[in-house]
N, C-alpha and C. Protein backbone atom coordinates (compact mmCIF):
# COMPACT_ATOMS: atom_id res chain seq x y z
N UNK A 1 137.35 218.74 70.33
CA UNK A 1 136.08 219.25 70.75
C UNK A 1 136.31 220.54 71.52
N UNK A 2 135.52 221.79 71.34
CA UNK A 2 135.62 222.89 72.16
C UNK A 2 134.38 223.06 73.46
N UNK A 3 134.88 222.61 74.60
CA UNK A 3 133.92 222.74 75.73
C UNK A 3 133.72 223.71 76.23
N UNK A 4 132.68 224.61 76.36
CA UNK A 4 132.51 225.48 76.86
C UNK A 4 132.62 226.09 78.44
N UNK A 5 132.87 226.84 79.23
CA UNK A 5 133.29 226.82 80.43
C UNK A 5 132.80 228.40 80.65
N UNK A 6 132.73 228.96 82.01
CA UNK A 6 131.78 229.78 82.58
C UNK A 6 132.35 231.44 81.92
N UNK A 7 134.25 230.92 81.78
CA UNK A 7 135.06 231.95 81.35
C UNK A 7 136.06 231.57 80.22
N UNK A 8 136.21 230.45 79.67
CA UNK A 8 137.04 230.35 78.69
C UNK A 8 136.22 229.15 77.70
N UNK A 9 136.81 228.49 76.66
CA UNK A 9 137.04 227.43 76.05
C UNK A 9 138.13 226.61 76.43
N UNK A 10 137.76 225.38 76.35
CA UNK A 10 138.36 224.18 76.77
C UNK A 10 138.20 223.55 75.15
N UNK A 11 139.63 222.88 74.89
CA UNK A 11 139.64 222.40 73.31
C UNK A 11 140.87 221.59 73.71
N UNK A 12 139.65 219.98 72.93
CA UNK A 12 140.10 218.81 73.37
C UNK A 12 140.82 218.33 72.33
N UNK A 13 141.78 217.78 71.93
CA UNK A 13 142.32 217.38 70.73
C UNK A 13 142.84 216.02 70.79
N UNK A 14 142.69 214.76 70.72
CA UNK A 14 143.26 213.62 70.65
C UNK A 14 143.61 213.06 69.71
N UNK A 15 144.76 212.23 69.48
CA UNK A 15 145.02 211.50 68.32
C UNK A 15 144.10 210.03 67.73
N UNK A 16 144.02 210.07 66.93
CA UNK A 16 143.58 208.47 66.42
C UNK A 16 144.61 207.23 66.82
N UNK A 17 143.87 206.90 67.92
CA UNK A 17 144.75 205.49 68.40
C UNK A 17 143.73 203.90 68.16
N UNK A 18 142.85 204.35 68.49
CA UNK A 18 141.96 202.81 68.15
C UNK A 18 140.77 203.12 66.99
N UNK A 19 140.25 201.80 66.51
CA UNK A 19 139.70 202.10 65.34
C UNK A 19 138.41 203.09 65.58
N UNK A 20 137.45 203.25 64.31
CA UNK A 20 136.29 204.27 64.20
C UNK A 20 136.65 205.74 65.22
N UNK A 21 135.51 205.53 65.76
CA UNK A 21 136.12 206.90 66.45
C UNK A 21 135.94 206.52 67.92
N UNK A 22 136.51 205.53 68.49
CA UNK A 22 136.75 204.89 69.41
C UNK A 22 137.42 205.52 70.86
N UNK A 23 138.55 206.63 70.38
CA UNK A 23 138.95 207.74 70.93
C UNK A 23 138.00 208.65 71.72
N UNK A 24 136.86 209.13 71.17
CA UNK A 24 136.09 209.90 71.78
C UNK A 24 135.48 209.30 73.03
N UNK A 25 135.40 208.25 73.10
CA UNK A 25 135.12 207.66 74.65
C UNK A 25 136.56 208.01 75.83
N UNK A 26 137.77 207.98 75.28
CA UNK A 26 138.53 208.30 76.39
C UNK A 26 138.51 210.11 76.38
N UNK A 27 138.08 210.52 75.35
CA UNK A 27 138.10 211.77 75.76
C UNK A 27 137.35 212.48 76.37
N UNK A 28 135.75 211.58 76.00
CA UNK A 28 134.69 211.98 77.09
C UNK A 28 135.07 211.95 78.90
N UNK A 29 136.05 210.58 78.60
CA UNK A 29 136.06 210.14 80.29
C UNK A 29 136.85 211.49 80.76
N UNK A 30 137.95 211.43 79.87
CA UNK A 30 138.98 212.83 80.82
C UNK A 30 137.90 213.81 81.00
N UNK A 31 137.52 214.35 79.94
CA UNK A 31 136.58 215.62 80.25
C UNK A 31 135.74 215.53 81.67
N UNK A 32 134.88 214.47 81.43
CA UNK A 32 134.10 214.08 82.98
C UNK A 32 134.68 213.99 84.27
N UNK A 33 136.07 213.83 84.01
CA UNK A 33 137.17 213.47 85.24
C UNK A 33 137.40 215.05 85.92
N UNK A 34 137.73 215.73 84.71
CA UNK A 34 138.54 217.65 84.54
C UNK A 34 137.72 218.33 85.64
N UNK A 35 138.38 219.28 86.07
CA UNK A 35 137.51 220.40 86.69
C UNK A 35 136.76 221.22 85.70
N UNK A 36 136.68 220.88 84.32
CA UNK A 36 135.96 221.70 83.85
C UNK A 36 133.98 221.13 83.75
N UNK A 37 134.38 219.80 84.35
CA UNK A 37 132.94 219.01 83.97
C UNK A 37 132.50 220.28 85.02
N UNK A 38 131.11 220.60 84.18
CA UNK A 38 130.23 221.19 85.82
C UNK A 38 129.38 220.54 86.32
N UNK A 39 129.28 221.05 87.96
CA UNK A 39 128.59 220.56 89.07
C UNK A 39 127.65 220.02 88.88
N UNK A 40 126.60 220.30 87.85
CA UNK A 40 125.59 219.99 87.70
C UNK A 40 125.46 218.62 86.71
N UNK A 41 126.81 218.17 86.36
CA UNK A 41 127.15 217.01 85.83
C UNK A 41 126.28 216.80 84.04
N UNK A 42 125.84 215.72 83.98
CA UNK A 42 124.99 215.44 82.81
C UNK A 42 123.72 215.78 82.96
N UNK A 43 122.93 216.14 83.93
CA UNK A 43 121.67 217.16 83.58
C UNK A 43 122.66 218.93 83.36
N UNK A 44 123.29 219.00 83.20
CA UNK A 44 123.18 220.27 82.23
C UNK A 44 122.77 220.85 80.82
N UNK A 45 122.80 220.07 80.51
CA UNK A 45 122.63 220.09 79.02
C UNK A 45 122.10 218.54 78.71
N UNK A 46 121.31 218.58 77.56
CA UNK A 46 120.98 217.34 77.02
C UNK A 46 122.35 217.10 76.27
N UNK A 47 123.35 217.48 75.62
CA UNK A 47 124.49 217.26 75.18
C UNK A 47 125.45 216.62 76.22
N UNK A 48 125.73 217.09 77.45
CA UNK A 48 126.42 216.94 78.68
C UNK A 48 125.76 215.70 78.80
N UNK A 49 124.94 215.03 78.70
CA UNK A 49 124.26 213.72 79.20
C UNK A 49 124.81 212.62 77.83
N UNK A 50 124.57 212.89 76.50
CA UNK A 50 125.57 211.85 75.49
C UNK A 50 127.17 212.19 76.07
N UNK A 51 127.55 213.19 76.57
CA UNK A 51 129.02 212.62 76.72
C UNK A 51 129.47 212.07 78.10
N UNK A 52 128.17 211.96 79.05
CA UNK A 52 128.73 211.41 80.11
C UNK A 52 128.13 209.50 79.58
N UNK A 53 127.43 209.50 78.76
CA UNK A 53 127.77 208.66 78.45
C UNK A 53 128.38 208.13 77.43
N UNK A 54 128.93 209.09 76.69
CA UNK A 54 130.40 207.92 75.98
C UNK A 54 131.00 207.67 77.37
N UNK A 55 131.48 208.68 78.27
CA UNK A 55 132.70 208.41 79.36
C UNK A 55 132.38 207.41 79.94
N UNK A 56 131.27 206.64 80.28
CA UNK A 56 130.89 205.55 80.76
C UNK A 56 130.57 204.18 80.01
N UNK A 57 131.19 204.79 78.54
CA UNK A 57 130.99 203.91 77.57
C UNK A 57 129.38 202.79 77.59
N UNK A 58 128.42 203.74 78.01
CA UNK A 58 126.73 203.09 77.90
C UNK A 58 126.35 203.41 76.35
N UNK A 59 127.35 203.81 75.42
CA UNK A 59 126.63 203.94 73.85
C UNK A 59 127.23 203.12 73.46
N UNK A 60 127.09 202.57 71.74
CA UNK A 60 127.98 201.35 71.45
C UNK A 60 128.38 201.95 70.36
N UNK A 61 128.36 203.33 69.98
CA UNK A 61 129.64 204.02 69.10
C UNK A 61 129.90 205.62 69.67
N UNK A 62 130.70 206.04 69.40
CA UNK A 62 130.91 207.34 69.94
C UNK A 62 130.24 208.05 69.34
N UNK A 63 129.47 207.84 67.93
CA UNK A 63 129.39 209.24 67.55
C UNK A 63 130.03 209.64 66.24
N UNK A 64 130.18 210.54 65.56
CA UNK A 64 131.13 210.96 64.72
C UNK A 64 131.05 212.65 64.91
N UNK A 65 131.44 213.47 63.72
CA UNK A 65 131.77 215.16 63.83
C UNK A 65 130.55 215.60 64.46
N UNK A 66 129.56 215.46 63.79
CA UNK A 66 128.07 216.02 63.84
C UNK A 66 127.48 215.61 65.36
N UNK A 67 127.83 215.12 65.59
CA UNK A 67 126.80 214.64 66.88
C UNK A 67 127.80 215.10 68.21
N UNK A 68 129.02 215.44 67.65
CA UNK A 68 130.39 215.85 68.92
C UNK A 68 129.78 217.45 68.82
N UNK A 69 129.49 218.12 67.41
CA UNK A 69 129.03 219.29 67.78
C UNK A 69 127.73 219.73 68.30
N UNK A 70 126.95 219.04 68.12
CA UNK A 70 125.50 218.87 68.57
C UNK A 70 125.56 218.82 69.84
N UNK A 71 126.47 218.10 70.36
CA UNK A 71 126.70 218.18 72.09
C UNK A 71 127.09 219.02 72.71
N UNK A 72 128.65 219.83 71.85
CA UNK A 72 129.41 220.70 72.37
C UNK A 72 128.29 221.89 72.34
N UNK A 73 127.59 222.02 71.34
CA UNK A 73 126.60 223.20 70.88
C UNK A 73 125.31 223.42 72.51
N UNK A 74 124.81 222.21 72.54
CA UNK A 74 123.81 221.81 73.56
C UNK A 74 124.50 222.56 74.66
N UNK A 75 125.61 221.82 75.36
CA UNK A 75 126.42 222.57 76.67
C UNK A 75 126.87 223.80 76.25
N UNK A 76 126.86 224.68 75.28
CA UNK A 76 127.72 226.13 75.47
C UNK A 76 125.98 226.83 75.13
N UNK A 77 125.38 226.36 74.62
CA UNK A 77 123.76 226.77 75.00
C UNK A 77 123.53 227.29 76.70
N UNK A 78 123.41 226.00 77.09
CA UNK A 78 123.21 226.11 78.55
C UNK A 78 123.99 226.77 79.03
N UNK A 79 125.21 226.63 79.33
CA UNK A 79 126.20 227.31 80.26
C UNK A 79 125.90 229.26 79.47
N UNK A 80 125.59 229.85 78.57
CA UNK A 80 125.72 230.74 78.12
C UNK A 80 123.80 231.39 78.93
N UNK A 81 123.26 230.56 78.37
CA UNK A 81 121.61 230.74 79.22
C UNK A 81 121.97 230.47 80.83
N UNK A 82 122.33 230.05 81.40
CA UNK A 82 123.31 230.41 82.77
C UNK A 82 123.55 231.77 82.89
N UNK A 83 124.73 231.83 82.47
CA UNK A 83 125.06 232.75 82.85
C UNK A 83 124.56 234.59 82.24
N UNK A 84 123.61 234.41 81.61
CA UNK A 84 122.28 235.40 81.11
C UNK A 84 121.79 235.50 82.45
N UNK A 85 121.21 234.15 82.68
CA UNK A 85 120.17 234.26 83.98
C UNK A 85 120.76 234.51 85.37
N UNK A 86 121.97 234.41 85.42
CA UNK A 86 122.77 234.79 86.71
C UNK A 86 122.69 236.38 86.72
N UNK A 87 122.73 236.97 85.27
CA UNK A 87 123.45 238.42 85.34
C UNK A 87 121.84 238.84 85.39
N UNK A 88 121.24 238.21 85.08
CA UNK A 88 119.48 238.64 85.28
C UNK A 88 119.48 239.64 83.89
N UNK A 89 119.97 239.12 83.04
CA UNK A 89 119.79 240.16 81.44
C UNK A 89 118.62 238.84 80.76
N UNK A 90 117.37 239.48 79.49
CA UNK A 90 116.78 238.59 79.28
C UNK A 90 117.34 237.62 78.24
């Protein structure tokens, strides 16, 4: 997964260790753990809110490709409309 961040990309890569895509819950948790989660936690993004809850494992599947980018897409939305509205450009 590529997480977006105020100045770089963050790109998560895990192996297949347990079945379906079962993985993406421990990768949500690290992410949520990282200094890259921002302050503003899971109200940042409506995306940032499905992956704080895989990390809390409150869904009962992770997800698959489409819905990991739909999230990643949601948070680099926001964080990018951020930082528009910080620099005060429309």
């Amino acid at each position: 997964m590529r997480y977006t961040t105020p100045d770089a990309w963050q790109v998560y890569v895990y192996p297949r260790v347990r079945s379906g895509n079962d993985d993406f819950f421990t990768l949500s948790a690290d992410l949520v753990a990282s200094p890259y989660w921002p302050t503003t936690g899971a109200r940042t993004s409506w995306g940032d809110a499905r992956l704080s809850e895989c990390a809390m494992r409150q869904r009962s599947k992770a997800g698959g490709g489409t819905e990991w980018r739909a999230w990643a897409t949601s948070h680099h939305l926001a964080v990018v409309t951020s930082s528009l509205d910080q620099l005060e450009h429309p």
